[in-house]
PDB file of N, CA and C in Angstrom:
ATOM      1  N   UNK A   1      32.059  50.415 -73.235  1.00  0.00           N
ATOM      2  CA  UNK A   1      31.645  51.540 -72.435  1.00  0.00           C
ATOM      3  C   UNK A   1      32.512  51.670 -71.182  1.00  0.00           C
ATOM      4  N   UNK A   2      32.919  50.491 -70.581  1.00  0.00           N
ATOM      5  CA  UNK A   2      33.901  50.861 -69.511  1.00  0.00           C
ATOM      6  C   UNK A   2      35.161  51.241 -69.641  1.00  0.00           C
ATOM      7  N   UNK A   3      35.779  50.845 -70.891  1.00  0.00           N
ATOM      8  CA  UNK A   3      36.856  51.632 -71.254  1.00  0.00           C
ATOM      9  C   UNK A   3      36.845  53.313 -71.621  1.00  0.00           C
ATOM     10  N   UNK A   4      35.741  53.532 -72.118  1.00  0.00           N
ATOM     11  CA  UNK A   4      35.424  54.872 -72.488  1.00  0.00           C
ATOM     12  C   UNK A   4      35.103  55.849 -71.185  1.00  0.00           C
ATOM     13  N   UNK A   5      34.517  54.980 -70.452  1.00  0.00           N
ATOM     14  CA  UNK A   5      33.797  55.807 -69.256  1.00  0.00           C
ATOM     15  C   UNK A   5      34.291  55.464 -68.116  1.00  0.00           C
ATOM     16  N   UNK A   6      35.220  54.864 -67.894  1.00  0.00           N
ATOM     17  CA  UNK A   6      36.290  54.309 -66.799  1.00  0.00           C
ATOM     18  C   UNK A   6      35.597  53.401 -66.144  1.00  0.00           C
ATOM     19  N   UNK A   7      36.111  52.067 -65.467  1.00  0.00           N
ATOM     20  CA  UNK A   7      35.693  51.481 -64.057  1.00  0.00           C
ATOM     21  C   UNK A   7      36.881  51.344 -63.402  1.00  0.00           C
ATOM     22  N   UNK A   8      36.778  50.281 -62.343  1.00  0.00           N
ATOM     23  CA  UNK A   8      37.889  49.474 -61.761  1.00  0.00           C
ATOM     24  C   UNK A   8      38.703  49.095 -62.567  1.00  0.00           C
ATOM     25  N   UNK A   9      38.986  48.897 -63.943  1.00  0.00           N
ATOM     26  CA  UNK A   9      40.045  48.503 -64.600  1.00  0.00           C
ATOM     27  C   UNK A   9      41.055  49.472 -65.306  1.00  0.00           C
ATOM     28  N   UNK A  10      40.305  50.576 -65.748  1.00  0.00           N
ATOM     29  CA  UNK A  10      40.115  51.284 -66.516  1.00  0.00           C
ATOM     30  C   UNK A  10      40.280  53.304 -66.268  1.00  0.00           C
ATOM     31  N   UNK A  11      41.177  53.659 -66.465  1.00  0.00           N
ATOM     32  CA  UNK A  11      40.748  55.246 -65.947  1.00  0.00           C
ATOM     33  C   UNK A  11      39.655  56.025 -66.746  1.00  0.00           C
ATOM     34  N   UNK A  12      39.235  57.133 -65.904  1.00  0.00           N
ATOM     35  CA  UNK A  12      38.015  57.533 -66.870  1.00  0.00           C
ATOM     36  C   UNK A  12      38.916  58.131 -68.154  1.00  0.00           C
ATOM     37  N   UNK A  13      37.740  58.373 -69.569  1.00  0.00           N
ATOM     38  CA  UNK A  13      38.621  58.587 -70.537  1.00  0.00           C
ATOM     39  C   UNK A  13      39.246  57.814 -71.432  1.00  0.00           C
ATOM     40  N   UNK A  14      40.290  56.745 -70.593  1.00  0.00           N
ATOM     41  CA  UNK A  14      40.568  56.227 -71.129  1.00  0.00           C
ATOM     42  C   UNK A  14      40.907  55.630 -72.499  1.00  0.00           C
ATOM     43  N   UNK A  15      39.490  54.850 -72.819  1.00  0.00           N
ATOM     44  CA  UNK A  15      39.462  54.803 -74.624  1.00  0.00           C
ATOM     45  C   UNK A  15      39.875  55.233 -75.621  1.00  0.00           C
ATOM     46  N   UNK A  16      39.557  57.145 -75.013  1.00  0.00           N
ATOM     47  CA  UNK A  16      40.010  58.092 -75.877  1.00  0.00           C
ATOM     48  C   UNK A  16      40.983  58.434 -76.079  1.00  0.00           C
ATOM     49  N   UNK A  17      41.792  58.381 -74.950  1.00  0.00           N
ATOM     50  CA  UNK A  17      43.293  58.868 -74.872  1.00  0.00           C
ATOM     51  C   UNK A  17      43.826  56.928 -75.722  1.00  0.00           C
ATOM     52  N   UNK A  18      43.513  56.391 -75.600  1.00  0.00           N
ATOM     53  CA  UNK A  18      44.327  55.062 -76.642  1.00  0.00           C
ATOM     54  C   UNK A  18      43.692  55.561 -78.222  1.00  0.00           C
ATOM     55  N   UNK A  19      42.408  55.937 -78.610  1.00  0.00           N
ATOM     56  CA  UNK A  19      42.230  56.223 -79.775  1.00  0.00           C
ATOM     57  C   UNK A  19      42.591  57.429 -80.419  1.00  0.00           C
ATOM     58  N   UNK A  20      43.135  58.131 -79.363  1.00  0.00           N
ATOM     59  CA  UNK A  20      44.169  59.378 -80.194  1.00  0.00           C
ATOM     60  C   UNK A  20      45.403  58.442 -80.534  1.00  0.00           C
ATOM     61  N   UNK A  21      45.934  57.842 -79.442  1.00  0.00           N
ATOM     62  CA  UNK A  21      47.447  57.571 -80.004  1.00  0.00           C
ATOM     63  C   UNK A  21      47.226  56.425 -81.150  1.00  0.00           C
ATOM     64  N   UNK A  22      46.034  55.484 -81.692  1.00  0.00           N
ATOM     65  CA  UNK A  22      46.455  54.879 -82.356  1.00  0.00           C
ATOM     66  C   UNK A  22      45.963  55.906 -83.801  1.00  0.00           C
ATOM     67  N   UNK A  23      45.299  57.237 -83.795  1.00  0.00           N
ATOM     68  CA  UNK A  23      45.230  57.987 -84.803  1.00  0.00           C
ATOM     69  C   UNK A  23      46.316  57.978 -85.407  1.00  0.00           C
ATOM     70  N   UNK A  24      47.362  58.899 -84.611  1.00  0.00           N
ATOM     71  CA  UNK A  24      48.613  59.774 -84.356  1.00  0.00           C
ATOM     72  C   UNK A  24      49.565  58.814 -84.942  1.00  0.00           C
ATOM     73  N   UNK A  25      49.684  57.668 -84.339  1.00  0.00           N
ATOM     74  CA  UNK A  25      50.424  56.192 -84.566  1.00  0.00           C
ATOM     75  C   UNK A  25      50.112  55.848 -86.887  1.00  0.00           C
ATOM     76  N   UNK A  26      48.907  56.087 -86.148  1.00  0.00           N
ATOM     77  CA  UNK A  26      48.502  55.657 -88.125  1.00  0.00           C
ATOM     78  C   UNK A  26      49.025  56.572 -89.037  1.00  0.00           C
ATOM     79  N   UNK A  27      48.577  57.464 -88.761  1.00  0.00           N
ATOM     80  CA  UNK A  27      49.419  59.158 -89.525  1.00  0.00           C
ATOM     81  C   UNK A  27      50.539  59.593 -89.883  1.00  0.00           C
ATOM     82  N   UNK A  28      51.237  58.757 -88.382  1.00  0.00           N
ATOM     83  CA  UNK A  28      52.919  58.860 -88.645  1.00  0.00           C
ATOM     84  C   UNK A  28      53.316  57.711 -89.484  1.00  0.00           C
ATOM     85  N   UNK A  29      52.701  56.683 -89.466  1.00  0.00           N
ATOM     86  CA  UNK A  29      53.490  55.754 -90.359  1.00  0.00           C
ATOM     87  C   UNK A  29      52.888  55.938 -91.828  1.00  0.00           C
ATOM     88  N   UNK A  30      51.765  56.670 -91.760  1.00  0.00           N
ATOM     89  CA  UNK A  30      51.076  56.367 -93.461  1.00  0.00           C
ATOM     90  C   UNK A  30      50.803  57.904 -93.960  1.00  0.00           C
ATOM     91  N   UNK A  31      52.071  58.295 -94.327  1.00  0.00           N
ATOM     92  CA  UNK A  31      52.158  59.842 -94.130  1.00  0.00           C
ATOM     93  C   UNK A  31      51.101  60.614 -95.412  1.00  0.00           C
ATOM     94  N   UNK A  32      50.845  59.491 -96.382  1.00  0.00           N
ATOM     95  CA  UNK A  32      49.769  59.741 -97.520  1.00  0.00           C
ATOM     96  C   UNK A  32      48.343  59.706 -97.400  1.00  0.00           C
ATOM     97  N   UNK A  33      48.065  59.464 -96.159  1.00  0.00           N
ATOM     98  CA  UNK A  33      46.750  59.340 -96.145  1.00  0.00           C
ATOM     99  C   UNK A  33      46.039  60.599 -96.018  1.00  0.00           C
ATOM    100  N   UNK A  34      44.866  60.922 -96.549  1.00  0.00           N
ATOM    101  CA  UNK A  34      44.359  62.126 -96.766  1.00  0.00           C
ATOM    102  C   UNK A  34      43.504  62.465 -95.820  1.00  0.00           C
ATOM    103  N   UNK A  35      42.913  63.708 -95.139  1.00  0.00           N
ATOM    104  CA  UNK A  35      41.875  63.273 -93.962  1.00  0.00           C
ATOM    105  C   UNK A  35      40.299  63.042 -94.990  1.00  0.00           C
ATOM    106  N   UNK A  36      40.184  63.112 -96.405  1.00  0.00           N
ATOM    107  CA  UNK A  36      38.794  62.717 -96.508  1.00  0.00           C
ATOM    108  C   UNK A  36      38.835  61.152 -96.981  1.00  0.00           C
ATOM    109  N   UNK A  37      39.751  60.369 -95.875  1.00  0.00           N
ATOM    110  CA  UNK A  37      39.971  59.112 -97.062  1.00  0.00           C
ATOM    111  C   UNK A  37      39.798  58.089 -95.311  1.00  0.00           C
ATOM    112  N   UNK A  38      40.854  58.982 -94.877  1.00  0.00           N
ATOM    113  CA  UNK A  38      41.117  58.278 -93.411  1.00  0.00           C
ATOM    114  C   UNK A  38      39.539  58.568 -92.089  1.00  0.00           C
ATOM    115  N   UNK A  39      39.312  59.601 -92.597  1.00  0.00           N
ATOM    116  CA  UNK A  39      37.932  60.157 -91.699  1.00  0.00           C
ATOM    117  C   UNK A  39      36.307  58.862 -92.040  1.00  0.00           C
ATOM    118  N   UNK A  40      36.921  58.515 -92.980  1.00  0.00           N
ATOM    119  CA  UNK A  40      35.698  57.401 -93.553  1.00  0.00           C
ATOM    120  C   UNK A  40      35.908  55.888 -93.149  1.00  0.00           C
ATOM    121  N   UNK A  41      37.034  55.581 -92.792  1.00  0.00           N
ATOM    122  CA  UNK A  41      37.794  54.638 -92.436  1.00  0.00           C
ATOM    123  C   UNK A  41      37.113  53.798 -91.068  1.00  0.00           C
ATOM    124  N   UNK A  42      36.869  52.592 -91.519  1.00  0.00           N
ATOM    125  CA  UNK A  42      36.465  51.410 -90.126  1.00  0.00           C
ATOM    126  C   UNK A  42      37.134  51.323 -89.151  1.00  0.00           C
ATOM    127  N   UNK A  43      36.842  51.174 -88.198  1.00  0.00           N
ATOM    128  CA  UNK A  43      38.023  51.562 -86.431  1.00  0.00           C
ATOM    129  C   UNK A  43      38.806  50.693 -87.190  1.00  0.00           C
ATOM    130  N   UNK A  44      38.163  49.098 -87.960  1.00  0.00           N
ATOM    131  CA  UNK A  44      39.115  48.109 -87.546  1.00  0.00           C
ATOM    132  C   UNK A  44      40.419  48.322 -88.693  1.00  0.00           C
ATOM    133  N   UNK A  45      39.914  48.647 -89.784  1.00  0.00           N
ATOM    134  CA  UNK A  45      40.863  49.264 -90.733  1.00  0.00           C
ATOM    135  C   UNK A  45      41.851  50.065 -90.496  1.00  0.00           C
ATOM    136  N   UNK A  46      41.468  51.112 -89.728  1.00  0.00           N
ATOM    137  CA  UNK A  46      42.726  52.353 -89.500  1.00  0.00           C
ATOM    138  C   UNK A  46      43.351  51.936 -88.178  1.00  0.00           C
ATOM    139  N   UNK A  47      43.048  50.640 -87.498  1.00  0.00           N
ATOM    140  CA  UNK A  47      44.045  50.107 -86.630  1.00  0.00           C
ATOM    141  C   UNK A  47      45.052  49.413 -86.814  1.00  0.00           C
ATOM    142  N   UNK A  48      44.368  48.725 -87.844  1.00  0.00           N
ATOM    143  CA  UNK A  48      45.580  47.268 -89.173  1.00  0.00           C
ATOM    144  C   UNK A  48      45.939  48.800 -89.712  1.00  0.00           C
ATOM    145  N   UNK A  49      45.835  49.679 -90.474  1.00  0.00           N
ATOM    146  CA  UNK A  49      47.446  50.643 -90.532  1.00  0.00           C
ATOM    147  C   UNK A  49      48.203  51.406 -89.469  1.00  0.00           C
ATOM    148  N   UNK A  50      47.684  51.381 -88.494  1.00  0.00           N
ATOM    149  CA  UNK A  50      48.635  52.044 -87.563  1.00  0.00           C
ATOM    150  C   UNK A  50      49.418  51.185 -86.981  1.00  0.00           C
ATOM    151  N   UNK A  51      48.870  50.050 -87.162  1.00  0.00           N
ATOM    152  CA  UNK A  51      50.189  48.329 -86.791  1.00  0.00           C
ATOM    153  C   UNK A  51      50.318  49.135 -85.364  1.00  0.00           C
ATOM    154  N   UNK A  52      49.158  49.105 -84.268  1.00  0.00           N
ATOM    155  CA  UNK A  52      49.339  49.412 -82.859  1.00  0.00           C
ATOM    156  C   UNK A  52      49.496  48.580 -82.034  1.00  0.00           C
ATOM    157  N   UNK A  53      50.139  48.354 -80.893  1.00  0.00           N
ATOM    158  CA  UNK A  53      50.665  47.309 -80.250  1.00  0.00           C
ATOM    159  C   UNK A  53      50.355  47.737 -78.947  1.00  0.00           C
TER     160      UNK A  53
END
């Protein structure tokens, strides 16, 4: 929640703006993925394909 909703560490937002880019990140490298395949997909799953760093 503090990543999502900002604190002292954290800007507000935050979260979201990292879980677009590791979308964007996944998409570009796994250019086959379909959105009714990827939309069903476990955070932790579609992070191990976007290999985000």
């Amino acid at each position: 929640m503090k990543i999502i909703f900002g604190s002292i560490y954290y800007p507000i937002w935050g979260g979201y703006s990292v879980g677009y880019d590791i979308l964007i990140t996944a998409l570009k490298k796994n250019k086959n993925l379909k959105a009714d395949y990827w939309t069903n997909l476990k955070a932790i799953n579609f992070s191990r394909k976007s290999k985000y760093k």
